[in-house]
N, C-alpha and C. Protein backbone atom coordinates (compact mmCIF):
# COMPACT_ATOMS: atom_id res chain seq x y z
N UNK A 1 -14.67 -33.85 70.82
CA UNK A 1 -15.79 -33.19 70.19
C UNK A 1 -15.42 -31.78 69.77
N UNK A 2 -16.15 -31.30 68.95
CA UNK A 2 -16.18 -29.78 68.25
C UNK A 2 -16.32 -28.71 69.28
N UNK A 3 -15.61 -27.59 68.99
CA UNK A 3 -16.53 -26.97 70.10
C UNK A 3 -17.46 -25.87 69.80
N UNK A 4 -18.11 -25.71 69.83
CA UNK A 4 -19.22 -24.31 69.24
C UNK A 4 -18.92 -23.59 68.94
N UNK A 5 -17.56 -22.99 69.40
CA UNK A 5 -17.35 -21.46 68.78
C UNK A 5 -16.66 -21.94 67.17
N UNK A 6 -15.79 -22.73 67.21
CA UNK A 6 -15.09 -23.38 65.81
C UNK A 6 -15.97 -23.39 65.01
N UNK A 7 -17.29 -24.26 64.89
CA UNK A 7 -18.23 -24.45 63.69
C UNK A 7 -18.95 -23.36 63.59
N UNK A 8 -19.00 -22.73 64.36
CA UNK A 8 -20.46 -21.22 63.87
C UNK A 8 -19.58 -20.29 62.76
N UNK A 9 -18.29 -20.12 62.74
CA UNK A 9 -17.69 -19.24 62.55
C UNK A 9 -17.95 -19.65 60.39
N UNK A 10 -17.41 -21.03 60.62
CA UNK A 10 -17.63 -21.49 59.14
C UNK A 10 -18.67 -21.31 58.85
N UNK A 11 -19.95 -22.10 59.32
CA UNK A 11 -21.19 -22.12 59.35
C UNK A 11 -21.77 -20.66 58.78
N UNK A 12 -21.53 -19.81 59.77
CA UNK A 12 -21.75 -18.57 59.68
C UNK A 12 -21.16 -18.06 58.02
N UNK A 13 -20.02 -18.01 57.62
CA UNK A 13 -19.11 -17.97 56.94
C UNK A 13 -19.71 -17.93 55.08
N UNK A 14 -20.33 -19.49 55.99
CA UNK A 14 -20.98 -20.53 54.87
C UNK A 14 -22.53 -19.72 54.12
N UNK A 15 -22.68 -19.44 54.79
CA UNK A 15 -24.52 -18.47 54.95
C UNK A 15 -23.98 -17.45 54.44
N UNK A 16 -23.42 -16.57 54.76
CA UNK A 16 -22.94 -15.32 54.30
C UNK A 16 -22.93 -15.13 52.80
N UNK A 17 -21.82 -16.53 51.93
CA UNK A 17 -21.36 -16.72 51.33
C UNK A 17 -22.49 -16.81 50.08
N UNK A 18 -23.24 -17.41 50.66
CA UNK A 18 -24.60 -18.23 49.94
C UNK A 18 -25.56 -16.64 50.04
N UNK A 19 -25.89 -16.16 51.07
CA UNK A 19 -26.71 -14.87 50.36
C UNK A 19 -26.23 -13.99 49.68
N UNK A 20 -24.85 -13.73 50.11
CA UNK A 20 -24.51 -12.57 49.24
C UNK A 20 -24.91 -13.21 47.24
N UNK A 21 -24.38 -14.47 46.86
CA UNK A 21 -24.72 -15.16 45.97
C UNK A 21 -26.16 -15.04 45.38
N UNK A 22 -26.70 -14.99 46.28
CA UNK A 22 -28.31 -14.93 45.73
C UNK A 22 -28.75 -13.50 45.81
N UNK A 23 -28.31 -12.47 46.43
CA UNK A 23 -28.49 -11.18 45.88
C UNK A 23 -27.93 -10.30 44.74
N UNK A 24 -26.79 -11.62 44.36
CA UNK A 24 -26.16 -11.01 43.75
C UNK A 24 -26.81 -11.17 42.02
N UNK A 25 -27.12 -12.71 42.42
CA UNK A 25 -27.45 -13.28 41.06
C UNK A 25 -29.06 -12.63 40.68
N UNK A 26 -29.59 -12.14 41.80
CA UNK A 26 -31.06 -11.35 41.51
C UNK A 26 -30.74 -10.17 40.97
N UNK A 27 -29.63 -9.78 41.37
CA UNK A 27 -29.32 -7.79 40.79
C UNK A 27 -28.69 -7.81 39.35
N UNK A 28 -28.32 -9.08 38.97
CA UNK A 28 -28.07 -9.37 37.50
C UNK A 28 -28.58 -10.00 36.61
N UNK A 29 -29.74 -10.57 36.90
CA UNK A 29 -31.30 -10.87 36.68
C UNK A 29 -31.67 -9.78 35.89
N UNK A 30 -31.97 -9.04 37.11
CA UNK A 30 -32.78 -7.84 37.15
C UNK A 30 -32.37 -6.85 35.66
N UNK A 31 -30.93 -6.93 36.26
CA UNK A 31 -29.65 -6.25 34.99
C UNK A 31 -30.11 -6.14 33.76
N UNK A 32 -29.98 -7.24 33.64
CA UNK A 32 -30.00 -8.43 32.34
C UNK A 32 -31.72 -8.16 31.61
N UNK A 33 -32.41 -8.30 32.07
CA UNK A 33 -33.85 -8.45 31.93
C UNK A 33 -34.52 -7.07 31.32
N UNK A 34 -33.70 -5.80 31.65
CA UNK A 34 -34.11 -4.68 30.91
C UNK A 34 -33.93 -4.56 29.51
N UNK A 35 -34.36 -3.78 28.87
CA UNK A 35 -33.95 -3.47 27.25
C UNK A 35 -32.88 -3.08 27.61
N UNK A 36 -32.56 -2.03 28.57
CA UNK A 36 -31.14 -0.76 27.92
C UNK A 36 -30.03 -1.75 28.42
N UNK A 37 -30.04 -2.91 28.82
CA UNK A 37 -29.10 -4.07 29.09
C UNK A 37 -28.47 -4.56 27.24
N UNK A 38 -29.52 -4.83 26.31
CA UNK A 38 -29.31 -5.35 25.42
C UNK A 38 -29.04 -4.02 24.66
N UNK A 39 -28.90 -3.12 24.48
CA UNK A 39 -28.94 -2.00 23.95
C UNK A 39 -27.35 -1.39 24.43
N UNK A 40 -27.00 -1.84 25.04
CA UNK A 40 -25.83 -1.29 26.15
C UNK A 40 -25.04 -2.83 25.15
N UNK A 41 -25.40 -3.88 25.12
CA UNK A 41 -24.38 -4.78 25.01
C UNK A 41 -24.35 -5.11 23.30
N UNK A 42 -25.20 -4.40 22.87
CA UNK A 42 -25.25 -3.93 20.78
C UNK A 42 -24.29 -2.67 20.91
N UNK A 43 -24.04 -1.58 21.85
CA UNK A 43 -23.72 -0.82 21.47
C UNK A 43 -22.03 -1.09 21.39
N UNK A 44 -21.62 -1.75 22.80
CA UNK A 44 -20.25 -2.25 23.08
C UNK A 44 -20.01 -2.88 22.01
N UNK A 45 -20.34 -4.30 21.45
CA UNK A 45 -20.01 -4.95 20.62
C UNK A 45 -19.83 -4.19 19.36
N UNK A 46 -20.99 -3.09 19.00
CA UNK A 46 -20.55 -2.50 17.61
C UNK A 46 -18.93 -1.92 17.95
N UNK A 47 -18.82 -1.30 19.10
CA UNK A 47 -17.84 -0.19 19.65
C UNK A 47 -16.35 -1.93 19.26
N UNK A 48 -16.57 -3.00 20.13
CA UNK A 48 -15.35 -3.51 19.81
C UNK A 48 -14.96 -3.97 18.58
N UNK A 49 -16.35 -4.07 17.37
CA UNK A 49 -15.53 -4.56 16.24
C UNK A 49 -14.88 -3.22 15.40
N UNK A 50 -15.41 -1.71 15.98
CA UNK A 50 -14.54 -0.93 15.24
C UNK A 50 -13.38 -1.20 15.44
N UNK A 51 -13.21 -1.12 16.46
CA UNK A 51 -11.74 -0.85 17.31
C UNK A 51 -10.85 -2.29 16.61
N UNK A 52 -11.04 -3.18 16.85
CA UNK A 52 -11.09 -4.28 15.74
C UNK A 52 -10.47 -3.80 14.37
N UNK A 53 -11.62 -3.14 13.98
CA UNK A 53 -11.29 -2.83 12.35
C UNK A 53 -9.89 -1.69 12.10
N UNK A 54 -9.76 -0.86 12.95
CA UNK A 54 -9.27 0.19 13.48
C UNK A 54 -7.63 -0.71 13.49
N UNK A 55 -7.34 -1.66 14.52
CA UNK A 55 -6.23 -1.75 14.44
C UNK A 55 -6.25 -2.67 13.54
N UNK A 56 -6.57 -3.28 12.48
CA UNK A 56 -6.56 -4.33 11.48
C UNK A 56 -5.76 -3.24 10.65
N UNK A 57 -6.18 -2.23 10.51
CA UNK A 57 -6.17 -0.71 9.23
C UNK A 57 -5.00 -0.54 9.51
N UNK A 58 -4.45 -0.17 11.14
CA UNK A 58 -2.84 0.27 11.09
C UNK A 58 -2.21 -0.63 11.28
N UNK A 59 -2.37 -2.03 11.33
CA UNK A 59 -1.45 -3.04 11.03
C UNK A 59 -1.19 -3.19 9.29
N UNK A 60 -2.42 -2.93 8.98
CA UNK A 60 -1.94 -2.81 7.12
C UNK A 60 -1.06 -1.96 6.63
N UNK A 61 -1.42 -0.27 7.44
CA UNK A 61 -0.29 0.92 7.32
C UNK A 61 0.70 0.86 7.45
N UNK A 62 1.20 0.03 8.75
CA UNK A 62 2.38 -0.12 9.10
C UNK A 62 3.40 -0.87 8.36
N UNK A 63 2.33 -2.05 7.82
CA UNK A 63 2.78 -2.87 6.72
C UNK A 63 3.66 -2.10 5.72
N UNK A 64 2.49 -1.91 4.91
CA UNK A 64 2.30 -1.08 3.61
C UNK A 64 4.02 -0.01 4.02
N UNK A 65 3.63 1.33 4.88
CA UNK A 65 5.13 1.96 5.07
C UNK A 65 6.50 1.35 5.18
N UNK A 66 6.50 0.06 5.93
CA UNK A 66 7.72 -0.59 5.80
C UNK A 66 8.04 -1.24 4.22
N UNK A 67 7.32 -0.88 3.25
CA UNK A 67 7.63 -2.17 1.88
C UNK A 67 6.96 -3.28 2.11
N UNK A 68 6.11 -3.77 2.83
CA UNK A 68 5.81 -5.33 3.00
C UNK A 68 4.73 -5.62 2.51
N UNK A 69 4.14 -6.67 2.27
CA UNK A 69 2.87 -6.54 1.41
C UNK A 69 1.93 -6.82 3.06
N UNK A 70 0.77 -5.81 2.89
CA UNK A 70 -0.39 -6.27 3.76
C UNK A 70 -1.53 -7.19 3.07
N UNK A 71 -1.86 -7.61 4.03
CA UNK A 71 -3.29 -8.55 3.65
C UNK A 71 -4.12 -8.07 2.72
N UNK A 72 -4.31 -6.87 2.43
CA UNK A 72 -5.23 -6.59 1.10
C UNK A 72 -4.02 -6.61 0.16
N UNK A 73 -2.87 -5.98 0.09
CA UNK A 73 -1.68 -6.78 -0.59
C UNK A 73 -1.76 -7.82 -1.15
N UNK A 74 -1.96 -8.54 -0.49
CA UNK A 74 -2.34 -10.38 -0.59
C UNK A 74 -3.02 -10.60 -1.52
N UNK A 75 -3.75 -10.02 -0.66
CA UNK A 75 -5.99 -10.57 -1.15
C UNK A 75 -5.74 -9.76 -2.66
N UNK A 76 -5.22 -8.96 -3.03
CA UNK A 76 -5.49 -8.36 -4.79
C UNK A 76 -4.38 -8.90 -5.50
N UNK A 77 -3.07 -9.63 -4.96
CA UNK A 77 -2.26 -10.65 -5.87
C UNK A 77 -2.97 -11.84 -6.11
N UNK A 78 -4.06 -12.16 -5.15
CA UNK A 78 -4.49 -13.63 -5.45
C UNK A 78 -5.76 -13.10 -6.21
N UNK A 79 -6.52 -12.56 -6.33
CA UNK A 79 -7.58 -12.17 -7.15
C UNK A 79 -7.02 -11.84 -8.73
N UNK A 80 -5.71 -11.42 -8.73
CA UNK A 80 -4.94 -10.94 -9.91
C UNK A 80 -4.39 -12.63 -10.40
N UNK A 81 -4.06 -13.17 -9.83
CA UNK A 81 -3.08 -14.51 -10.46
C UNK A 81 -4.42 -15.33 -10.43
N UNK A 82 -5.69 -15.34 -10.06
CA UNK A 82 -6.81 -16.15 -10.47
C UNK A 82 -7.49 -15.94 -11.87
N UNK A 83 -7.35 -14.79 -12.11
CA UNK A 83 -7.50 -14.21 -12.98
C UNK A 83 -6.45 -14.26 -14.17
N UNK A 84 -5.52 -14.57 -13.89
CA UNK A 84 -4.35 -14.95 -15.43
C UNK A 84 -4.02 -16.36 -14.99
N UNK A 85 -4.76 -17.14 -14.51
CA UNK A 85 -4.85 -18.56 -14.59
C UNK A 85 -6.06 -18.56 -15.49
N UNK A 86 -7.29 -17.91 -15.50
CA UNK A 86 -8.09 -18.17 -16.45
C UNK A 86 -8.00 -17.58 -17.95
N UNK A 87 -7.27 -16.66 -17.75
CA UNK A 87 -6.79 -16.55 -19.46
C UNK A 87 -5.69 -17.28 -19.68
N UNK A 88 -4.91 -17.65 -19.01
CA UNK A 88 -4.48 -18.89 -19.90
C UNK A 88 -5.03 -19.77 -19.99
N UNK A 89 -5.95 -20.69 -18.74
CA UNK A 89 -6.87 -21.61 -19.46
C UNK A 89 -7.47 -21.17 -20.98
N UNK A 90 -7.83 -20.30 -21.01
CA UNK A 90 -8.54 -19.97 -22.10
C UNK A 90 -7.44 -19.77 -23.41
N UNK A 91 -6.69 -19.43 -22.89
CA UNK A 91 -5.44 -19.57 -24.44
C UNK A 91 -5.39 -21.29 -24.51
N UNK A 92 -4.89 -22.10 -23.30
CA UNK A 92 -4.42 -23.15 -23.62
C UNK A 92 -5.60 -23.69 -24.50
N UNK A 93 -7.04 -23.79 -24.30
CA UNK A 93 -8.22 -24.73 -24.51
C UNK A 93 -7.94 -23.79 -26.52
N UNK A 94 -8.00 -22.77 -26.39
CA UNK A 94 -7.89 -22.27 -27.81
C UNK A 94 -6.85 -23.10 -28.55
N UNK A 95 -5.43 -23.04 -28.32
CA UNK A 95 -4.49 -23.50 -28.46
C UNK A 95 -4.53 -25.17 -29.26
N UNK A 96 -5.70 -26.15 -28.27
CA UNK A 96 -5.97 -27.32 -28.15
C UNK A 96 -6.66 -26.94 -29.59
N UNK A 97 -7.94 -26.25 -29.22
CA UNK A 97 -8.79 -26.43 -30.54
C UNK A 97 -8.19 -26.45 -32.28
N UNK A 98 -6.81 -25.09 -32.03
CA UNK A 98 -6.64 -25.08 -33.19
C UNK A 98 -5.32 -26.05 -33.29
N UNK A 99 -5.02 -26.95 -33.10
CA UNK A 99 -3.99 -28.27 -32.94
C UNK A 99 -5.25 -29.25 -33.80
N UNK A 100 -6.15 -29.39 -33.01
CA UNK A 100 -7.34 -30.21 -33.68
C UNK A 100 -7.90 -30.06 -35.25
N UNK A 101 -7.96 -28.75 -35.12
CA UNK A 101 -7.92 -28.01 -36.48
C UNK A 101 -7.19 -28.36 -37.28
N UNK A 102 -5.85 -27.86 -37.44
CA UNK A 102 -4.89 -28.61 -38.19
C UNK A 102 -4.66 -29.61 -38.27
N UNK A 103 -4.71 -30.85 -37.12
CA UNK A 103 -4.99 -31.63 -37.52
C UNK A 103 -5.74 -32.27 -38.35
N UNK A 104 -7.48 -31.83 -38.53
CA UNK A 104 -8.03 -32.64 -39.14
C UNK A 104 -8.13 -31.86 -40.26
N UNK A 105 -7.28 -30.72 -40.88
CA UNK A 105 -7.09 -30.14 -41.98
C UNK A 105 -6.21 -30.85 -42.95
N UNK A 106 -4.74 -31.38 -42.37
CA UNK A 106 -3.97 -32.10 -42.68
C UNK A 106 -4.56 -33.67 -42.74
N UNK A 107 -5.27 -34.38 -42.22
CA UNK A 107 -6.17 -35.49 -42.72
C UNK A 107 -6.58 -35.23 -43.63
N UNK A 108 -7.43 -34.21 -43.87
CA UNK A 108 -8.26 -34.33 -44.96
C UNK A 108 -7.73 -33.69 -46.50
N UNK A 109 -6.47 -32.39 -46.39
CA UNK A 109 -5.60 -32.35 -47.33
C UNK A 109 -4.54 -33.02 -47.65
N UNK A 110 -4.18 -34.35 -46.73
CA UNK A 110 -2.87 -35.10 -46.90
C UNK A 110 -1.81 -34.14 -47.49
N UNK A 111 -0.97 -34.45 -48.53
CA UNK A 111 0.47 -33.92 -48.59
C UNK A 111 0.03 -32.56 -49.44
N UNK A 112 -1.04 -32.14 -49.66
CA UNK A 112 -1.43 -31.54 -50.93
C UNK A 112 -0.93 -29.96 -50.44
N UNK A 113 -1.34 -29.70 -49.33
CA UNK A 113 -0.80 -28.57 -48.73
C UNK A 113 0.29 -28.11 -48.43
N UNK A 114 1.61 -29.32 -48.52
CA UNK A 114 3.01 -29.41 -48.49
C UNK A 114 3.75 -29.31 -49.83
N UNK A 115 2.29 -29.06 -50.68
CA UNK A 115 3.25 -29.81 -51.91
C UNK A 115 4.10 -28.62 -52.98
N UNK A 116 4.83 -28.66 -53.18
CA UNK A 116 5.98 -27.74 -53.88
C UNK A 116 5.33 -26.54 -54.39
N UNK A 117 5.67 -25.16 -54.44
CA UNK A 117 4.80 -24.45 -55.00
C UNK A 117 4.03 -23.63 -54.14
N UNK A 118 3.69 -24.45 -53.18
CA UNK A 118 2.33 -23.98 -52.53
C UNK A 118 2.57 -23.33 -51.07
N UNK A 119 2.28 -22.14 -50.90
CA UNK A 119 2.35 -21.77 -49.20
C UNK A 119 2.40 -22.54 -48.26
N UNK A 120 3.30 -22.63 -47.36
CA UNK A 120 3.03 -23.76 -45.87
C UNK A 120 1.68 -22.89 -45.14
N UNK A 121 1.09 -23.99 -44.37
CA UNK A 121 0.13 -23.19 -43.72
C UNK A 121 0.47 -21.98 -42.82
N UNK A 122 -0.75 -21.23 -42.65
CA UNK A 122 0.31 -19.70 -41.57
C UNK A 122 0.71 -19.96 -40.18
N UNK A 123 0.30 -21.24 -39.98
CA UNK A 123 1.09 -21.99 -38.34
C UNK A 123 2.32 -22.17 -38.74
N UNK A 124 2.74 -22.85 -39.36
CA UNK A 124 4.00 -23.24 -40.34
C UNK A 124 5.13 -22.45 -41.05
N UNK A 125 5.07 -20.57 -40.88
CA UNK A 125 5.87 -19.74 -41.21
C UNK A 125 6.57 -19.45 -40.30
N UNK A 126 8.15 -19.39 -40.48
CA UNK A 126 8.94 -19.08 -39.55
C UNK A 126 9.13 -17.48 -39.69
């Protein structure tokens, strides 16, 4: 059998363990439950995304001083090459139109525009 002094000690141990727990979880209740709790945890959070922003800035500096491209580096080559992808779309679609053009210029003038004498069209000057 057990002997009494062995189990009280856990027992005891055990209780201890368990109130301190429940005073503890009431004093952070309590914590928690005020305004200047939420006011305290807006202020931290603003405080860590500076700090955040802060070393984002001298990781770009550091960049930037060594020659390397930083992330806004980046971010304004890809805003720049999105941007001369759409003027050439826009040349190519021009390009298309006046192909069409001549084409259906040359349908409808057959050889008459080729014919001896006469200016080649101004696509057609070397």
């Amino acid at each position: 059998m057990e002997e009494k002094g062995t189990a009280a000690p856990g027992q005891e141990l055990q209780r201890l363990y368990a109130d301190a727990e429940k005073r503890t979880a009431k004093a952070v209740e309590e914590l928690v439950a005020g305004e200047s709790f939420g006011e305290l945890l807006a202020r931290a959070t603003g405080n860590v995304m500076a700090v955040i922003r802060i070393g984002n800035d001298v990781a770009d500096l550091v960049l930037r001083n060594l020659g390397l491209a930083g992330r806004r580096d980046i971010a304004a080559l890809g805003r720049q090459l999105a941007r001369n992808e759409d003027k050439l779309e826009m040349v190519l679609q021009e390009v298309e139109r006046l192909r069409e053009l001549q084409a259906e210029e040359g349908a409808t003038n057959g050889r008459a525009a080729t014919a001896p004498g006469k200016a080649p069209p101004a696509g057609k000057r070397s």
